[in-house]
Protein backbone atom coordinates (compact mmCIF):
# COMPACT_ATOMS: atom_id res chain seq x y z
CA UNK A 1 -15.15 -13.60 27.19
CA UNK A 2 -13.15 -10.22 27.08
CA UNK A 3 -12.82 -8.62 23.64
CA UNK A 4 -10.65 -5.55 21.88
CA UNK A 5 -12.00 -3.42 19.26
CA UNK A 6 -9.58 -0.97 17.54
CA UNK A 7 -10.51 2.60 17.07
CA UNK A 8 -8.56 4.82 14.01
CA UNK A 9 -11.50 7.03 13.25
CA UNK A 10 -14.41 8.48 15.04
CA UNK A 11 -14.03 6.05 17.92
CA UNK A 12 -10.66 7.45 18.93
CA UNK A 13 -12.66 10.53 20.06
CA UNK A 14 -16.08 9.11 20.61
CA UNK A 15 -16.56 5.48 21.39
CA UNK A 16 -20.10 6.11 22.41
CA UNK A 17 -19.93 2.25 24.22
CA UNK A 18 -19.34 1.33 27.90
CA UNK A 19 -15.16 0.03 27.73
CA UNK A 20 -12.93 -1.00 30.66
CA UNK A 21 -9.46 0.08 29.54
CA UNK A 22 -8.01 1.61 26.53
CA UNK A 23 -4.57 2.23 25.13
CA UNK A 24 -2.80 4.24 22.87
CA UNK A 25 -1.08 2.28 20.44
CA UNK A 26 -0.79 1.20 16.79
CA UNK A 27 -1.44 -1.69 14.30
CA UNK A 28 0.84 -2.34 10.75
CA UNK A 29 0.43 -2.36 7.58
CA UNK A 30 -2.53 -0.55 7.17
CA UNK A 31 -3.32 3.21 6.27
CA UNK A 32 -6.32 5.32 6.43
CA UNK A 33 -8.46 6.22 3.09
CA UNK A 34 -11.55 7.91 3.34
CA UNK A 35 -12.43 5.83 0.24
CA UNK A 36 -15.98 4.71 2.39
CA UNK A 37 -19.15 6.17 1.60
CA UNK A 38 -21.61 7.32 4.90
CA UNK A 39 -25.01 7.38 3.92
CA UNK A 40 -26.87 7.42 7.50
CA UNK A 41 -23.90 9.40 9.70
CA UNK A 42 -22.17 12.57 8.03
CA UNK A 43 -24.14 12.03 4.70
CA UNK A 44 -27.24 10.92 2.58
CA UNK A 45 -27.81 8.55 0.25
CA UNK A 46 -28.27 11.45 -2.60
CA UNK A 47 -25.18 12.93 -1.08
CA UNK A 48 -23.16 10.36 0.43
CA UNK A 49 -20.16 11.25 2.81
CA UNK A 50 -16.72 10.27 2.35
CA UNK A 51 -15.17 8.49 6.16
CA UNK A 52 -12.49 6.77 7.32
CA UNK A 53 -11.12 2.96 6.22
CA UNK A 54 -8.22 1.68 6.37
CA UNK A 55 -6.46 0.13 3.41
CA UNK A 56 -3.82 -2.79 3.08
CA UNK A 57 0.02 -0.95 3.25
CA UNK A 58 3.04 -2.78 3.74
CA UNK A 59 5.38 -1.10 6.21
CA UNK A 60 3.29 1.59 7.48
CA UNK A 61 1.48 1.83 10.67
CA UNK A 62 -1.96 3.17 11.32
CA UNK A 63 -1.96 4.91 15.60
CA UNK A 64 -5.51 5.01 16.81
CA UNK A 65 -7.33 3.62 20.89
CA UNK A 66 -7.05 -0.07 21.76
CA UNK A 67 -10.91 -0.69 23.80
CA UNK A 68 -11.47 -3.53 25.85
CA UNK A 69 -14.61 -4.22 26.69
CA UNK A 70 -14.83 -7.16 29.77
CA UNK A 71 -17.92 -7.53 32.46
CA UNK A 72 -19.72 -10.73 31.36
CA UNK A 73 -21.98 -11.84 27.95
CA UNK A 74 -24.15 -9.19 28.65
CA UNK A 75 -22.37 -6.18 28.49
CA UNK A 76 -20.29 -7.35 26.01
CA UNK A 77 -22.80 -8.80 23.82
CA UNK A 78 -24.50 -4.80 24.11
CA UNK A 79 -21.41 -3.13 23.27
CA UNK A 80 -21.01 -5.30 20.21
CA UNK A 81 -24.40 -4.67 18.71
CA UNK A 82 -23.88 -0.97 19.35
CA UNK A 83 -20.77 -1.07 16.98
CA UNK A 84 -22.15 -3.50 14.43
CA UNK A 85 -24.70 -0.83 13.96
CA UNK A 86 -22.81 2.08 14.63
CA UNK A 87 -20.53 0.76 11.95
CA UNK A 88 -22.70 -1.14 9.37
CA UNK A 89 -21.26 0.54 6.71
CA UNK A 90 -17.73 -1.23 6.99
CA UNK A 91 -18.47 -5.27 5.71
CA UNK A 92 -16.12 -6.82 7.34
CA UNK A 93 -14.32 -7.70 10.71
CA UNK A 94 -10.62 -7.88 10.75
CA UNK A 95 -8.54 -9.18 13.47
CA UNK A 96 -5.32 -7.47 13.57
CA UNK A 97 -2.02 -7.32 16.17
CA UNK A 98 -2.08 -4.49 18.48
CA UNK A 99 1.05 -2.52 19.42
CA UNK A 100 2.09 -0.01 22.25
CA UNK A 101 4.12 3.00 21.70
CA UNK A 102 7.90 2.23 22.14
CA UNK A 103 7.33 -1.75 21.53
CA UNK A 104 7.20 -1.96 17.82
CA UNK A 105 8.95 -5.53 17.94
CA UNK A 106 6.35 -7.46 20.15
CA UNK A 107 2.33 -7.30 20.31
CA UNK A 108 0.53 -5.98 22.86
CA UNK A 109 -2.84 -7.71 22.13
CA UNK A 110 -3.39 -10.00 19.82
CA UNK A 111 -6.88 -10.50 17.74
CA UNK A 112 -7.69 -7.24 18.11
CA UNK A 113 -11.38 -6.53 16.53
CA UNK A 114 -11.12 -3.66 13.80
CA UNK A 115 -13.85 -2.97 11.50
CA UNK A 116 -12.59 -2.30 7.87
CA UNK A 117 -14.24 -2.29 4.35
CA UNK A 118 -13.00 -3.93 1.49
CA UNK A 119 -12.19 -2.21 -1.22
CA UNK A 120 -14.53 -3.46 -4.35
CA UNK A 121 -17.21 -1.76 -5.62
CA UNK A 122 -19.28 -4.53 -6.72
CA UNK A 123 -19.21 -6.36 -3.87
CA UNK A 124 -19.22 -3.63 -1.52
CA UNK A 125 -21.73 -1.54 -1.84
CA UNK A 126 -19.85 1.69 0.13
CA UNK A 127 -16.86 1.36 -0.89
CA UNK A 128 -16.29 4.30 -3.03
CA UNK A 129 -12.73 4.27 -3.93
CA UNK A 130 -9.92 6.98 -3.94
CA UNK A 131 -10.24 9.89 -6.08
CA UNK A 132 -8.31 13.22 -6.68
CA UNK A 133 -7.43 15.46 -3.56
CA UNK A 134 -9.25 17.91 -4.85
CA UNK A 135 -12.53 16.23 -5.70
CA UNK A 136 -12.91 14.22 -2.22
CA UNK A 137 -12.46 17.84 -0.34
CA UNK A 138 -15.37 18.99 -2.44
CA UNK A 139 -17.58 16.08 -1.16
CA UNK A 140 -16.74 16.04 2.00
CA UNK A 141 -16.89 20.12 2.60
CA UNK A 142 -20.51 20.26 1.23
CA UNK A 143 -21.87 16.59 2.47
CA UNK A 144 -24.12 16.76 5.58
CA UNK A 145 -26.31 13.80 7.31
CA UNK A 146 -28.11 13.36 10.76
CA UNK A 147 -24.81 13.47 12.73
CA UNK A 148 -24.23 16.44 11.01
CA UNK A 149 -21.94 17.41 8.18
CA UNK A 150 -18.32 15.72 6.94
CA UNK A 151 -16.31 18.71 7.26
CA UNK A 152 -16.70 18.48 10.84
CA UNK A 153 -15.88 14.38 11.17
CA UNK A 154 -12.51 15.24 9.11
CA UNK A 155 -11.74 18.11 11.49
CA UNK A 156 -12.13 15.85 14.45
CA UNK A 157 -9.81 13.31 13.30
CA UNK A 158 -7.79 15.75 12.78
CA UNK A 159 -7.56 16.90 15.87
CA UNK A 160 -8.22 13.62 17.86
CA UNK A 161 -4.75 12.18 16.70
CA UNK A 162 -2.78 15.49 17.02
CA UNK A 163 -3.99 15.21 20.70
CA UNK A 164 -2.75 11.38 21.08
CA UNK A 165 0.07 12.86 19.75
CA UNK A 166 0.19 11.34 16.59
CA UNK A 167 -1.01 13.40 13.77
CA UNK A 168 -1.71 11.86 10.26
CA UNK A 169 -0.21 13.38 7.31
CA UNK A 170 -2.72 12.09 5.21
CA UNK A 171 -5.92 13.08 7.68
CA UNK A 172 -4.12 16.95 7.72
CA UNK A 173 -3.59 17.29 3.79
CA UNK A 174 -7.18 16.31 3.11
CA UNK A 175 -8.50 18.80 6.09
CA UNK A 176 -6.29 21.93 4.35
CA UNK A 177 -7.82 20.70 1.10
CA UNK A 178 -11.33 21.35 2.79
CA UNK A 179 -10.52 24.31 4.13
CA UNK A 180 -9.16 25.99 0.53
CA UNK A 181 -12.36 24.44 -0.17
CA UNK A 182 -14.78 26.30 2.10
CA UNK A 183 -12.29 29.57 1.67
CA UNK A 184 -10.85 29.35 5.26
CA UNK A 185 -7.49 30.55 5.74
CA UNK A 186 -4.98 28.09 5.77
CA UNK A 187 -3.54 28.65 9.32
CA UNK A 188 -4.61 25.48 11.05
CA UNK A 189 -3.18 24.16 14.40
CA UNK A 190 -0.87 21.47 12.60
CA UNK A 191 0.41 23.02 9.95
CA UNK A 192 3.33 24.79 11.49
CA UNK A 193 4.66 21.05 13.43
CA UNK A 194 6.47 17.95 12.38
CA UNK A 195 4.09 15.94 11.57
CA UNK A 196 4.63 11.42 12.05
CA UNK A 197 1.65 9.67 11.41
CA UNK A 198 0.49 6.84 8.62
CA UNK A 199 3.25 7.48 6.44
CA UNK A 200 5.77 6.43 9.47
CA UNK A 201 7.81 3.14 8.21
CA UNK A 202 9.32 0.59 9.83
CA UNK A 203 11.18 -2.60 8.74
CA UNK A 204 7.80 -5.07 9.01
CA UNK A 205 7.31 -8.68 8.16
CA UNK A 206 4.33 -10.06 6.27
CA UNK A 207 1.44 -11.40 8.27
CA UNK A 208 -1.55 -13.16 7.42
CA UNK A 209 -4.92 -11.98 9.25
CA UNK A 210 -7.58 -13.80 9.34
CA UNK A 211 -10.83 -11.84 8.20
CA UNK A 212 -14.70 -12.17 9.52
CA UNK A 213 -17.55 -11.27 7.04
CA UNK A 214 -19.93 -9.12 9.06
CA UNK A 215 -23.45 -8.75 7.71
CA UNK A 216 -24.74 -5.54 6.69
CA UNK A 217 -27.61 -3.94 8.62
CA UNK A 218 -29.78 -1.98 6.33
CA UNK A 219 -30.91 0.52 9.21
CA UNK A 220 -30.04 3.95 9.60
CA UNK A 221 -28.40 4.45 13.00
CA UNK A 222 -27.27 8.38 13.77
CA UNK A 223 -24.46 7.28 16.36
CA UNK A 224 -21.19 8.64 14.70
CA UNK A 225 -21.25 11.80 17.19
């Protein structure tokens, strides 16, 4: 059995698994939020985090790594317990269609594993929902965990899709928000560029995807990076 697990957050920079092959690419009609809470990564249960999900969007598309991870049961079944743990926090698995740069029309991969959260807060525990600009870059500038602190996660992301080449509006307004937070000039490496990235449209049709429950692990793992 050979599977594909989509990366659109910290595992576009860190994967922190044993893969085969990856590829740049894209999946549609989703968005990122950091509408999650992170407890055990980039925050504390006092102090919770705020990280990456994605969020149901018609006509968008969300870039991010395609991993395939291939080798036999064994190394397979390893690399999946390393990202159910690494990513208890999201509750559910979604399988999505995968898409390469310059083929919009026809998937790549289909069934494509990506971990996402849904977004109720009494049946989801995490899921913290979106707030004002200005109050999530106060959370994440001053929230800090065993991986170390949010600031640094959102700077990361930042960074890790500007150098796929596909910067995220979104991911970019958020990080200049934290950066009036924590009084740092606003000078950063993106500002200056034309930026494509979730808001990018494109005439989509309507697909139904089948979704996985995945149970959550109540351990603390510190794996984010």
């Amino acid at each position: 059995m050979v599977f594909w697990v989509f990366g659109y957050g910290s595992l576009v920079w860190n994967p922190g698994f044993e893969y085969d092959e990856k590829i740049l690419g894209f999946i549609k009609d989703y968005r990122r939020v950091f509408d999650l809470a992170c407890i055990d990564h980039r925050g504390t249960p006092q102090h919770p985090a705020r990280t990456c999900t994605l969020e149901k969007s018609q006509e968008t598309i969300c870039w991010g790594v395609a991993y395939c991870v291939r080798g036999g049961p064994e190394k397979e079944r390893l690399a999946m317990e390393y990202l159910e743990r690494r990513e208890c926090e999201y509750d559910s698995k979604t399988l999505v269609d995968f898409y390469r740069e310059g083929e919009p029309s026809q998937p790549a991969l289909t069934g494509v594993i990506v971990f996402t959260s849904t977004p109720d807060k009494v049946s989801n525990k995490y899921y913290l929902g979106p707030a004002p600009l200005e109050e999530m870059a106060r959370q994440i500038a001053t929230a800090v965990g065993p991986c170390g602190n949010n600031r640094d996660y959102l700077f990361k992301l930042e960074k890790a899709m500007f150098d796929i080449g596909h910067a995220d509006n979104y991911v970019i307004e958020l990080a200049n928000e934290v950066r009036k937070e924590l009084g740092i000039a606003e000078k950063g490496i993106l500002k200056e560029r034309k930026l494509v990235g979730s808001s990018s449209r494109m005439p989509l049709t309507k697909s139904h995807i089948p979704t996985l429950q995945l149970r959550l692990r109540p351990e603390a793992v510190a794996m984010d990076s």
